[in-house]
N, C-alpha and C. Protein backbone atom coordinates (compact mmCIF):
# COMPACT_ATOMS: atom_id res chain seq x y z
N UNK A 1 98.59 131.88 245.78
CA UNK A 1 98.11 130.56 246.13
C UNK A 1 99.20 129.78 246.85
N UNK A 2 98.58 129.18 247.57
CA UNK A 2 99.59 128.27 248.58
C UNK A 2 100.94 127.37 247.07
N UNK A 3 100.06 127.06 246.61
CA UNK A 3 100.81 125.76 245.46
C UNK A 3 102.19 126.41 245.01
N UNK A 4 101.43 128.38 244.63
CA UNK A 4 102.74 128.70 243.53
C UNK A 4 103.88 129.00 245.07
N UNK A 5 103.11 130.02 246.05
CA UNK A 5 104.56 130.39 247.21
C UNK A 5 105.42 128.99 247.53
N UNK A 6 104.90 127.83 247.41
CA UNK A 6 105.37 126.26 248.17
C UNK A 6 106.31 126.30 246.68
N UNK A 7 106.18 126.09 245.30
CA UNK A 7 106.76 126.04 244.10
C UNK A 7 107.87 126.71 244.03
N UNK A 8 107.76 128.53 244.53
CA UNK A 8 108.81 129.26 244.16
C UNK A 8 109.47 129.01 244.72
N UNK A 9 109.64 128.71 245.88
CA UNK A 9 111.03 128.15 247.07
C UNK A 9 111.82 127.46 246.53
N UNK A 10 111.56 126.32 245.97
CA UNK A 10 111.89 124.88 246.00
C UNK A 10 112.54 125.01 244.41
N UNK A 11 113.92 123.99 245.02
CA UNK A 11 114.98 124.03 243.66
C UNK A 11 114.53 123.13 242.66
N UNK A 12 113.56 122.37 242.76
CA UNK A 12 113.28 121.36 241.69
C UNK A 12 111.50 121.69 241.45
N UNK A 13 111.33 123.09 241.52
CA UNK A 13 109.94 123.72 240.80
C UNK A 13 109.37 122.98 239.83
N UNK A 14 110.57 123.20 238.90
CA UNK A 14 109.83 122.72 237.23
C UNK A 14 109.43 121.11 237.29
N UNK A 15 110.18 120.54 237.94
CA UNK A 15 109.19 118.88 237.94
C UNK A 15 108.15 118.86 238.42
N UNK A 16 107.65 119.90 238.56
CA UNK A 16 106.21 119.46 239.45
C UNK A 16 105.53 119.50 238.66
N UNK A 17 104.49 118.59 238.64
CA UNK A 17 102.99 117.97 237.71
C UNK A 17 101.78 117.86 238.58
N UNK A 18 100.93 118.63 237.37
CA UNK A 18 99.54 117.98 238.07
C UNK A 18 98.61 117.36 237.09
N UNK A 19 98.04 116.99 237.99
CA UNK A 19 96.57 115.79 237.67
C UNK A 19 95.21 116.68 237.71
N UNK A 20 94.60 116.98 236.57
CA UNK A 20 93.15 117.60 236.95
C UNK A 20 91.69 117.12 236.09
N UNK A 21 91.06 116.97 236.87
CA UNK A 21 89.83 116.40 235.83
C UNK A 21 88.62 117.28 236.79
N UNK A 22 87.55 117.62 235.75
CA UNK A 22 87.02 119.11 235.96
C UNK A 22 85.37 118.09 235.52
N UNK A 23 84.17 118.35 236.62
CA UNK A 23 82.51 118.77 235.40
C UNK A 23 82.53 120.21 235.37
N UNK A 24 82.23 120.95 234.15
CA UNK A 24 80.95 121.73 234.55
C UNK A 24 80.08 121.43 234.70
N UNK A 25 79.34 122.04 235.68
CA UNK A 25 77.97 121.85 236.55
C UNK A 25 77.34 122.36 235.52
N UNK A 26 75.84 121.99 235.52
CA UNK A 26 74.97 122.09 235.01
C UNK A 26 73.85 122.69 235.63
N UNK A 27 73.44 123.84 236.22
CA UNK A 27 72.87 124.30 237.54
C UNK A 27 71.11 123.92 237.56
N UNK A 28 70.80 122.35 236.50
CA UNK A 28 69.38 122.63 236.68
C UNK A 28 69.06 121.64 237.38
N UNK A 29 68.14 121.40 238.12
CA UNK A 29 67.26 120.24 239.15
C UNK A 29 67.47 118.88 238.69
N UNK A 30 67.90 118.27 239.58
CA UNK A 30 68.16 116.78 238.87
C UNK A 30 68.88 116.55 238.20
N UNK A 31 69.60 117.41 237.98
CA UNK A 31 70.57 116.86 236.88
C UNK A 31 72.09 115.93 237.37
N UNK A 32 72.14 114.83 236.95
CA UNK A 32 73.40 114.09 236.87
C UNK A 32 74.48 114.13 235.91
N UNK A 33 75.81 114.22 236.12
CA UNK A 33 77.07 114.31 235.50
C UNK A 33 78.10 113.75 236.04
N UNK A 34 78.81 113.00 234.96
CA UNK A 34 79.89 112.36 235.64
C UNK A 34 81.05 112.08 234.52
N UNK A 35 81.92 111.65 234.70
CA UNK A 35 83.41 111.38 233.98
C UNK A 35 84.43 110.87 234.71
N UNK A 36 84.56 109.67 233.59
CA UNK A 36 86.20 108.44 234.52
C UNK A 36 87.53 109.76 234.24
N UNK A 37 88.29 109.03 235.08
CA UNK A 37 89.21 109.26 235.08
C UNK A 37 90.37 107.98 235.88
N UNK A 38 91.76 107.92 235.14
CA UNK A 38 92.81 107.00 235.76
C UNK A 38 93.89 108.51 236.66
N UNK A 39 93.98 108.14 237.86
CA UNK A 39 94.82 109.21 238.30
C UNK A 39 96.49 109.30 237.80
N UNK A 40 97.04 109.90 237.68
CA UNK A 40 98.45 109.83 237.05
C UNK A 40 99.55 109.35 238.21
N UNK A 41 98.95 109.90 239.84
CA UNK A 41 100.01 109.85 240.84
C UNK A 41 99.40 109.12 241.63
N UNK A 42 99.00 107.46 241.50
CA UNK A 42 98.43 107.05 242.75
C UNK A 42 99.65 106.95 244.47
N UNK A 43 98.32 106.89 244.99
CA UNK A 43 98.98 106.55 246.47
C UNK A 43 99.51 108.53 246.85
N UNK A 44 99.16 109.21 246.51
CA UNK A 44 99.04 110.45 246.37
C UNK A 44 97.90 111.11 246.41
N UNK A 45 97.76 112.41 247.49
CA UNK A 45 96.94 112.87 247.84
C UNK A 45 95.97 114.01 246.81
N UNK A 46 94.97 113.35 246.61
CA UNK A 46 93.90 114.35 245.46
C UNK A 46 92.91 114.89 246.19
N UNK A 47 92.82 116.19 246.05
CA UNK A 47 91.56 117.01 246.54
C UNK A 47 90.26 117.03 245.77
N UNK A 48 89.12 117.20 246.05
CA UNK A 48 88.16 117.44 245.54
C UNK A 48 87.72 119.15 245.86
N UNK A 49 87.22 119.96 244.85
CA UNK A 49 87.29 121.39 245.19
C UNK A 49 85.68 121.39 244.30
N UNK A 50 84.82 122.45 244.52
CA UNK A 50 83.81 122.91 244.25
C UNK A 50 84.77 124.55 243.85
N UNK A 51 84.57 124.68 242.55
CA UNK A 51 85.34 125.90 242.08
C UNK A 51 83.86 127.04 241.21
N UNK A 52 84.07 128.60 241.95
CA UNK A 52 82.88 129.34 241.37
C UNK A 52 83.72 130.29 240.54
N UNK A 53 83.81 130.30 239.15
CA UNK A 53 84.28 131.65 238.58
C UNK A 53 83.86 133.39 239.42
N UNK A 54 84.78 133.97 239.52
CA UNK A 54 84.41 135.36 239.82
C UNK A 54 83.66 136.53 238.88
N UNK A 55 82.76 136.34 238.07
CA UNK A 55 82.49 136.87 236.88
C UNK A 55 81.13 138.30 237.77
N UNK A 56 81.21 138.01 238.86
CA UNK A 56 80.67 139.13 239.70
C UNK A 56 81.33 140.03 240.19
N UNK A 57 80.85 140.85 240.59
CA UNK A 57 81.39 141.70 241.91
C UNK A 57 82.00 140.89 243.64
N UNK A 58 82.88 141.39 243.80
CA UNK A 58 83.38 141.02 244.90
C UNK A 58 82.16 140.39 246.10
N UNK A 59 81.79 141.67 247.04
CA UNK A 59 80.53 141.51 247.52
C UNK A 59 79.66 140.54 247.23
N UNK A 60 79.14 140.43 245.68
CA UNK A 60 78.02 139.43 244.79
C UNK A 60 78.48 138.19 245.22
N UNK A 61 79.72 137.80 244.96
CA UNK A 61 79.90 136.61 245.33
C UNK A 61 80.49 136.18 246.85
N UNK A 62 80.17 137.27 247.64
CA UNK A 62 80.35 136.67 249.06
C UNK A 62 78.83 136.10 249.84
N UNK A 63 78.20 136.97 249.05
CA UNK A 63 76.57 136.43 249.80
C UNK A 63 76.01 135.69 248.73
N UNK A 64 76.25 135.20 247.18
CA UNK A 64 76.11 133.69 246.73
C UNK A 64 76.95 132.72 247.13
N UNK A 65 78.25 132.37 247.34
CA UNK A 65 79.30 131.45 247.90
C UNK A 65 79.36 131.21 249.57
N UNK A 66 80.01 132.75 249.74
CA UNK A 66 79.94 132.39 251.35
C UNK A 66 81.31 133.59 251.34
N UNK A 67 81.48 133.65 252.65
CA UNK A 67 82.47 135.01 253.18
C UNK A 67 83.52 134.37 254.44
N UNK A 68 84.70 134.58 254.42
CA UNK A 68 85.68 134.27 255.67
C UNK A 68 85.46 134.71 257.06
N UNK A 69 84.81 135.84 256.76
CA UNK A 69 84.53 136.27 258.33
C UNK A 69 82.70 136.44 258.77
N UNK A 70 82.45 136.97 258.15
CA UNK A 70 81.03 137.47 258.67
C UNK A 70 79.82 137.34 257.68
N UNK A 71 79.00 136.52 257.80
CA UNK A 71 77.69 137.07 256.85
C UNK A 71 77.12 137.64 256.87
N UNK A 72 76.68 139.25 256.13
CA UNK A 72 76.24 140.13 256.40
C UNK A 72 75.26 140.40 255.22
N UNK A 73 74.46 139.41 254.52
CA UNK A 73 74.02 139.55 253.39
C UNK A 73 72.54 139.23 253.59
N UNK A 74 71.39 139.89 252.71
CA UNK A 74 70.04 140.36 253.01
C UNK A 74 69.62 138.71 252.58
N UNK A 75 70.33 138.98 251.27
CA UNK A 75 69.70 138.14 250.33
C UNK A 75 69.55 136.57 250.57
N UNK A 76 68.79 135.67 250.58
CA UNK A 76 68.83 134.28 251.64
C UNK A 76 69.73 133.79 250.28
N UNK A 77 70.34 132.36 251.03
CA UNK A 77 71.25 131.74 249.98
C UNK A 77 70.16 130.51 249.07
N UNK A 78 71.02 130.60 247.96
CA UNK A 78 70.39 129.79 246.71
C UNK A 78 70.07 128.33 247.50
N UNK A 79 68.75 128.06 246.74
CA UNK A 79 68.72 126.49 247.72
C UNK A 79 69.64 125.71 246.47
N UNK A 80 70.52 125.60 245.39
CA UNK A 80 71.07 124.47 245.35
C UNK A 80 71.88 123.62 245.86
N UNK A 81 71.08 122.52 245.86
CA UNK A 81 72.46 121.23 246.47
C UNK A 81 73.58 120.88 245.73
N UNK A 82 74.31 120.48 245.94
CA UNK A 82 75.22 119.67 245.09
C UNK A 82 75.66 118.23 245.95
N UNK A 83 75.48 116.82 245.53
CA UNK A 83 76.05 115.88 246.14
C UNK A 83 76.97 115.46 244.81
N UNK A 84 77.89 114.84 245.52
CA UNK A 84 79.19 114.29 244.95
C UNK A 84 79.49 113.46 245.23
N UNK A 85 80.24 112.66 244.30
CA UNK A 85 81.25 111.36 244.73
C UNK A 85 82.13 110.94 243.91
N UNK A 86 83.47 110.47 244.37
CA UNK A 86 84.49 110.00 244.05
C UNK A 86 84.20 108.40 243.98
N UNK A 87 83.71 107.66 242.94
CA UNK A 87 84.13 106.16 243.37
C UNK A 87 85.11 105.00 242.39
N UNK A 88 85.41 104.23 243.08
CA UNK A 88 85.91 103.02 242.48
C UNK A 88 85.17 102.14 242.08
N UNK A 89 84.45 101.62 241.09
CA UNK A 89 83.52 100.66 240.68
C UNK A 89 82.37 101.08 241.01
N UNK A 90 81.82 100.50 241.75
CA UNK A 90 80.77 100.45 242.69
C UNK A 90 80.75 100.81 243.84
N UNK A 91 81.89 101.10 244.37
CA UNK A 91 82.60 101.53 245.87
C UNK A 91 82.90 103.05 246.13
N UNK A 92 82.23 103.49 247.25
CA UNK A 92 82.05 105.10 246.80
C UNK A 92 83.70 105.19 247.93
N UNK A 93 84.66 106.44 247.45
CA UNK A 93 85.66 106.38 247.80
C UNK A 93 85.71 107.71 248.61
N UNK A 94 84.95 108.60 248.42
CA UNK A 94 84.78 109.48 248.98
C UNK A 94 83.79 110.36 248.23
N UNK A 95 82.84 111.41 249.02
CA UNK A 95 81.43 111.92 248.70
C UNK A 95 80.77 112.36 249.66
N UNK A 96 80.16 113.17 249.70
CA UNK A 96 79.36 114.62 250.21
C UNK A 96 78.05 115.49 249.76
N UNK A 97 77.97 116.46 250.60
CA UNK A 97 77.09 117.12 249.75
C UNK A 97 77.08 118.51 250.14
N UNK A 98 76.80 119.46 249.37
CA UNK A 98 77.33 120.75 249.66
C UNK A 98 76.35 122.03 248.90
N UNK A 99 76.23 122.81 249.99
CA UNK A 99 75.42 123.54 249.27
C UNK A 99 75.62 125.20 249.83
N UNK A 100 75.19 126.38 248.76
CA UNK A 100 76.00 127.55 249.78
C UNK A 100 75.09 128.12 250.39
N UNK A 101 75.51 128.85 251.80
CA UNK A 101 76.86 129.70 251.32
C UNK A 101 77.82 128.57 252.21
N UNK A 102 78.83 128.46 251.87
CA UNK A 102 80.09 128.29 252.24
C UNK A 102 80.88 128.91 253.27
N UNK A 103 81.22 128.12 254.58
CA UNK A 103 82.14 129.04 255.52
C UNK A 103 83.49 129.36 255.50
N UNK A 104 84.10 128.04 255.24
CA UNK A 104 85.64 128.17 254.32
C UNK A 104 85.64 128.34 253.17
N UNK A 105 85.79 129.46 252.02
CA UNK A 105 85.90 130.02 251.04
C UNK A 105 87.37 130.02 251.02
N UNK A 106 88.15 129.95 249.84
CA UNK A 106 89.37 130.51 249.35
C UNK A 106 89.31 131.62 248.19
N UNK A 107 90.29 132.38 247.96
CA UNK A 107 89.98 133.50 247.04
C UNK A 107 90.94 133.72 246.49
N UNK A 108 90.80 133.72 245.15
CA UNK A 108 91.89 134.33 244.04
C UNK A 108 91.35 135.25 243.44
N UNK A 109 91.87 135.99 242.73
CA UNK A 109 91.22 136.73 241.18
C UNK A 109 90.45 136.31 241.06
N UNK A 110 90.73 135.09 239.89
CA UNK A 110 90.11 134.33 239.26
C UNK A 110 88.44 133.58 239.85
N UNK A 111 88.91 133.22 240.69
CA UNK A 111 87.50 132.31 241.22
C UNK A 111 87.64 131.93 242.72
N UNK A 112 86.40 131.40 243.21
CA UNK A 112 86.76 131.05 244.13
C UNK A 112 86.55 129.58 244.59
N UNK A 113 86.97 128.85 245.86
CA UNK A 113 86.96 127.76 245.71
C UNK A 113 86.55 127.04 247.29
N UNK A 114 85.32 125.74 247.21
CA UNK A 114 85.77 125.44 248.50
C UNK A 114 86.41 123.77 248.41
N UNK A 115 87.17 123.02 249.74
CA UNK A 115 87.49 122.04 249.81
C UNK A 115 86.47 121.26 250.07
N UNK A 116 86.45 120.24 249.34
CA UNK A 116 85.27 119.60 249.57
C UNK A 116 85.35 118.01 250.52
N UNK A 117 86.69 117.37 249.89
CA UNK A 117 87.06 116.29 250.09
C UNK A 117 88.49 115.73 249.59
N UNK A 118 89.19 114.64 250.25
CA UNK A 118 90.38 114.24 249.53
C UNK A 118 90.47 112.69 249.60
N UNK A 119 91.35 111.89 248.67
CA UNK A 119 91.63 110.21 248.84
C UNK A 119 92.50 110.42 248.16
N UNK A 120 93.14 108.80 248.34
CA UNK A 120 94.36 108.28 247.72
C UNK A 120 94.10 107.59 247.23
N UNK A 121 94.13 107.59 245.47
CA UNK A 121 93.67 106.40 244.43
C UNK A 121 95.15 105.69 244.47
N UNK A 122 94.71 105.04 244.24
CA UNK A 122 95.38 103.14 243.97
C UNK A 122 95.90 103.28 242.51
N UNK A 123 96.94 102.33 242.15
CA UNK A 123 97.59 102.04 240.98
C UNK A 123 96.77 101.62 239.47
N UNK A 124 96.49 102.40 238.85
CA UNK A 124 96.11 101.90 237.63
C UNK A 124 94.41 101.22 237.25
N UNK A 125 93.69 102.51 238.29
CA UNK A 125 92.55 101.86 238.53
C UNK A 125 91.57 103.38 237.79
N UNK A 126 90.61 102.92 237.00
CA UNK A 126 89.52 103.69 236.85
C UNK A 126 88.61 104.50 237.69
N UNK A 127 88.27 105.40 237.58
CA UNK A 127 87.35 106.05 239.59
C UNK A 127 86.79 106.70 238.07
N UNK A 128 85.40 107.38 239.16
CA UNK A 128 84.38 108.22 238.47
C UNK A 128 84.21 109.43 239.57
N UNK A 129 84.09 110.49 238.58
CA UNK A 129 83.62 111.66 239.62
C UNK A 129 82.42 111.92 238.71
N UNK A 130 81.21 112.21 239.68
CA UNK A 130 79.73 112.30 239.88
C UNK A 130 79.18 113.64 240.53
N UNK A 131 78.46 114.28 240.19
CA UNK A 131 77.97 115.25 240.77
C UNK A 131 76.29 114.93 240.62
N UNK A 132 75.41 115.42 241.46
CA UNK A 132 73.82 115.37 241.24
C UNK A 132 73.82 116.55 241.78
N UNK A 133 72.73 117.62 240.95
CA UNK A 133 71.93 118.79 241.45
C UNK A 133 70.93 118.39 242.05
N UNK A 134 70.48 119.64 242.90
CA UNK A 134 69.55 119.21 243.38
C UNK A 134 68.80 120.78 243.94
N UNK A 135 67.64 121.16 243.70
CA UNK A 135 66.80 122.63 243.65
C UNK A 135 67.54 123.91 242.89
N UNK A 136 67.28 124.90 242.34
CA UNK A 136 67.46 125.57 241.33
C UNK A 136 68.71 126.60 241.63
N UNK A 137 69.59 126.20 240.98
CA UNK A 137 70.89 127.51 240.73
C UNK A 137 70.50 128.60 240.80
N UNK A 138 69.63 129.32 239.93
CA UNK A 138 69.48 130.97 240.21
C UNK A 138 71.14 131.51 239.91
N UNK A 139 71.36 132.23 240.65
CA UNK A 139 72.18 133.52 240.08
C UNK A 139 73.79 132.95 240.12
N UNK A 140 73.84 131.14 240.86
CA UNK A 140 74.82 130.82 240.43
C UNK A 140 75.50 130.72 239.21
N UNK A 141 74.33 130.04 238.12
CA UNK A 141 74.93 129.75 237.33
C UNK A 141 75.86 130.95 236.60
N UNK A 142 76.00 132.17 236.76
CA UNK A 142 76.82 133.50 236.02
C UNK A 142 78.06 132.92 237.05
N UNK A 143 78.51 132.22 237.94
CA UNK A 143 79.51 131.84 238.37
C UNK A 143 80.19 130.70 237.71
N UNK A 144 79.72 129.98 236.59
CA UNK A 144 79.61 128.82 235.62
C UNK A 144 80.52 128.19 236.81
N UNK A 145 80.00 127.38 238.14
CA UNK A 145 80.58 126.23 238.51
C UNK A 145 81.37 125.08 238.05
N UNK A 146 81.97 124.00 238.85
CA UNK A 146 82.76 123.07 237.87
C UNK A 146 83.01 122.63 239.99
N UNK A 147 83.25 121.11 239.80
CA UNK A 147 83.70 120.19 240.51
C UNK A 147 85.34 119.81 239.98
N UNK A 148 85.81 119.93 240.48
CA UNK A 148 87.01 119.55 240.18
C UNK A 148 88.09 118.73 241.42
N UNK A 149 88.62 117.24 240.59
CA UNK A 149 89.69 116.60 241.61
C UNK A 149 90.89 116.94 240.82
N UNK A 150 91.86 117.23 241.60
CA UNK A 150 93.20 118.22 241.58
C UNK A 150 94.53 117.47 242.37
N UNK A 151 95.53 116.77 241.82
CA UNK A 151 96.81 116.94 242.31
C UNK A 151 97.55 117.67 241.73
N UNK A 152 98.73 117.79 242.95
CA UNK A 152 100.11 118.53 242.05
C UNK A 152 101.32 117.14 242.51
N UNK A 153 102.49 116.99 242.15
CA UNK A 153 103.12 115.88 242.33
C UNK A 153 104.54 115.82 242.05
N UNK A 154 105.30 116.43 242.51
CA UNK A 154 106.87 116.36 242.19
C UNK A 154 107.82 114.98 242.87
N UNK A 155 108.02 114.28 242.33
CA UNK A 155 109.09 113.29 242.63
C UNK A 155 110.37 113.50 243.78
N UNK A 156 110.99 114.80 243.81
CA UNK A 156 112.03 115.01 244.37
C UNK A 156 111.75 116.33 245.83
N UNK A 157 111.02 116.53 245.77
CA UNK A 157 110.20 117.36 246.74
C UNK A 157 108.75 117.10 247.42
N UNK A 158 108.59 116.56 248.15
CA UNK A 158 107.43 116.29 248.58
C UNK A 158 106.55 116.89 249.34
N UNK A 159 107.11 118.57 249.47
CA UNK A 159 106.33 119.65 249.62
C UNK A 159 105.74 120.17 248.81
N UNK A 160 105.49 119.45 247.51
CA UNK A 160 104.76 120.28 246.86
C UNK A 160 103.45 119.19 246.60
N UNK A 161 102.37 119.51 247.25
CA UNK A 161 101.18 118.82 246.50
C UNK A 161 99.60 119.39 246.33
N UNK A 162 99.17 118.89 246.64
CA UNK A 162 97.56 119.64 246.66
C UNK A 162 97.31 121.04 247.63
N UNK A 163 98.36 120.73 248.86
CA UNK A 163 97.87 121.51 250.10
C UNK A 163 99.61 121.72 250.50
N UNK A 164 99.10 122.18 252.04
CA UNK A 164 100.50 122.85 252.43
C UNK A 164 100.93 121.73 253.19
N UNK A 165 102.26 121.32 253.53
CA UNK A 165 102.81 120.14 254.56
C UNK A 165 103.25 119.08 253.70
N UNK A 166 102.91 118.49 252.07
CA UNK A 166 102.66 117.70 251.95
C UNK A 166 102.08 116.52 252.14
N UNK A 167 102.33 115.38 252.30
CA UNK A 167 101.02 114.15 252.40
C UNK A 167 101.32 113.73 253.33
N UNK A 168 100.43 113.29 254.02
CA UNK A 168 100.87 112.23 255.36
C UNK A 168 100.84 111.38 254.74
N UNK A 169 101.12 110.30 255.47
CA UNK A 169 101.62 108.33 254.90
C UNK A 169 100.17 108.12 254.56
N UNK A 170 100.68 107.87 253.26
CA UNK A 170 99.71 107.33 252.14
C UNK A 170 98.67 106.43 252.68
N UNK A 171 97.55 105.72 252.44
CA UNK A 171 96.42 104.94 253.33
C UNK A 171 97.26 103.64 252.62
N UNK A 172 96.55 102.45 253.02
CA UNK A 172 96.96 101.63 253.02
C UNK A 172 96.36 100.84 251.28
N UNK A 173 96.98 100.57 250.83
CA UNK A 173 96.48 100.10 248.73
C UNK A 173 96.73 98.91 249.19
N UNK A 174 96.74 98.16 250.03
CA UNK A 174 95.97 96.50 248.94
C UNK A 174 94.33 96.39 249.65
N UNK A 175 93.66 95.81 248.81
CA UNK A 175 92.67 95.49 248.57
C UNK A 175 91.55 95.57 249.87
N UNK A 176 92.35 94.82 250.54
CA UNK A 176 91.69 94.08 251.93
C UNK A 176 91.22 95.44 252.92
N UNK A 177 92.48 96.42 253.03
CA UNK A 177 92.49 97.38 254.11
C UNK A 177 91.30 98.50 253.36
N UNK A 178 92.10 98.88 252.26
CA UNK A 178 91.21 100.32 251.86
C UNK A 178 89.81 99.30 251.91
N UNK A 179 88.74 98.28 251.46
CA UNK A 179 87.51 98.43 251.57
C UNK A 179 87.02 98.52 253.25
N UNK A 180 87.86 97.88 254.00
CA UNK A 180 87.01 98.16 254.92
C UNK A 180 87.28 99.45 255.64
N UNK A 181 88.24 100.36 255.14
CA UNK A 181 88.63 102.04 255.51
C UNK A 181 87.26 103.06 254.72
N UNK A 182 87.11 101.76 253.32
CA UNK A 182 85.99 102.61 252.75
C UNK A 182 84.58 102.32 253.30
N UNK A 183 84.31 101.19 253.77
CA UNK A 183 82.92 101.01 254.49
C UNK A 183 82.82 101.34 255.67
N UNK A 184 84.24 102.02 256.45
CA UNK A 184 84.05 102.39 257.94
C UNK A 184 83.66 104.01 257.61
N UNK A 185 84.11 104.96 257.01
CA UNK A 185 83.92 106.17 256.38
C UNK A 185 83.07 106.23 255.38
N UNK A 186 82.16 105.33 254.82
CA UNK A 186 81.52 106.00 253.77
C UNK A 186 80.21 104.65 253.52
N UNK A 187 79.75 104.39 254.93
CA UNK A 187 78.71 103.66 254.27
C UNK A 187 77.90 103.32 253.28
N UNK A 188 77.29 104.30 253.27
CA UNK A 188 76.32 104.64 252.25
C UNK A 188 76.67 104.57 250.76
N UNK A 189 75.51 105.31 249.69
CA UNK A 189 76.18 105.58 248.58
C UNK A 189 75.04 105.65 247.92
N UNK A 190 75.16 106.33 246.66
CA UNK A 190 73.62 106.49 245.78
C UNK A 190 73.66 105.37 245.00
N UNK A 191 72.12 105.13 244.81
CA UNK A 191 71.67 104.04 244.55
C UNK A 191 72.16 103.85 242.58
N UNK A 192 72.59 102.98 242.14
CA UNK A 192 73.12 102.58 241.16
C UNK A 192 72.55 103.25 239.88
N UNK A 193 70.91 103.08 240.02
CA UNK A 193 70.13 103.96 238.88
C UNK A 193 70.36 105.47 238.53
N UNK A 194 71.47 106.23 239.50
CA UNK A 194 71.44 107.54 239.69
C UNK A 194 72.70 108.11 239.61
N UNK A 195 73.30 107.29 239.73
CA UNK A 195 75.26 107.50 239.28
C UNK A 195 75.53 106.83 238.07
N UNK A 196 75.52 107.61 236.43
CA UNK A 196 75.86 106.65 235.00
C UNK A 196 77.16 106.01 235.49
């Protein structure tokens, strides 16, 4: 993984920390899930990842997820949706919607993963991550899904974070700038009855 080769280099490895807050998905129709979270490293870059356990065959999970190079699979892809969102209050901070197969896939052992989205939370502030299903999992669910927002965060190295390069200059945290960065990027937002 990019995180550990960027880690082993670097003389101050062991300070590095991360931030992770995880749903499991729930793969049935309609279903809503969500959980606060305070980020540990604001003004620091957090990813949002859609993560599928590998509990298949290699193959199995290139034509349920998605494949790096070529789709070569009979089988049509699962209609589930997944929409998401990252918000602050009432203020959606970032959110999507995603459904497979997937063209950028990443691959470990373990599971696989796509990028979904990233922001920079603010100092000492509450956010919610939200997921809504939407038409039937099928043969996902043996992949037991999970949404997950993810930093990594070392103080003395700033090559080490979510991704490779480290962060570009942080967005702008007072008040005034990020809402209207958030209403120029993210109009919209689900309607209040549908995000707990």
């Amino acid at each position: 993984m990019v995180f550990l080769a960027t880690a082993a280099c670097s003389p101050v490895w062991f300070l590095t920390r991360s931030d992770e807050v995880a749903i499991l998905l729930s793969l049935e129709e309609k279903n809503v899930q969500s959980t606060s979270f305070t980020p540990k490293f604001p003004g620091h870059r957090y990813r949002v990842f859609l993560r599928f356990d590998r509990t298949v065959s290699f193959e199995e999970v290139k034509c349920l997820v998605g494949d790096l190079l070529e789709d070569r699979c009979a089988v049509p892809p699962v209609p589930v949706q997944f929409q998401w969102l990252v918000s602050l209050g009432d203020a959606p901070v970032v959110q999507g919607n995603a459904a497979p197969r997937f063209a950028r896939v990443a691959w470990t052992d373990a599971y696989v993963e796509v990028v979904l989205g990233e922001f920079y939370p603010e100092h000492a502030q509450l956010y919610t991550l939200a997921a809504r299903v939407t038409g039937d999992g099928g043969r996902l669910r043996e992949l037991r899904p999970k949404l997950l927002v993810l930093s990594y965060y070392n103080p003395l190295d700033r090559s080490i974070h979510v991704g490779p390069g480290g962060d570009p200059e942080p967005l702008p945290n007072n008040r005034i700038n990020l809402t209207a960065l958030r209403a120029a990027r993210y109009p919209g937002r689900w309607a209040a009855a549908e995000v707990p």
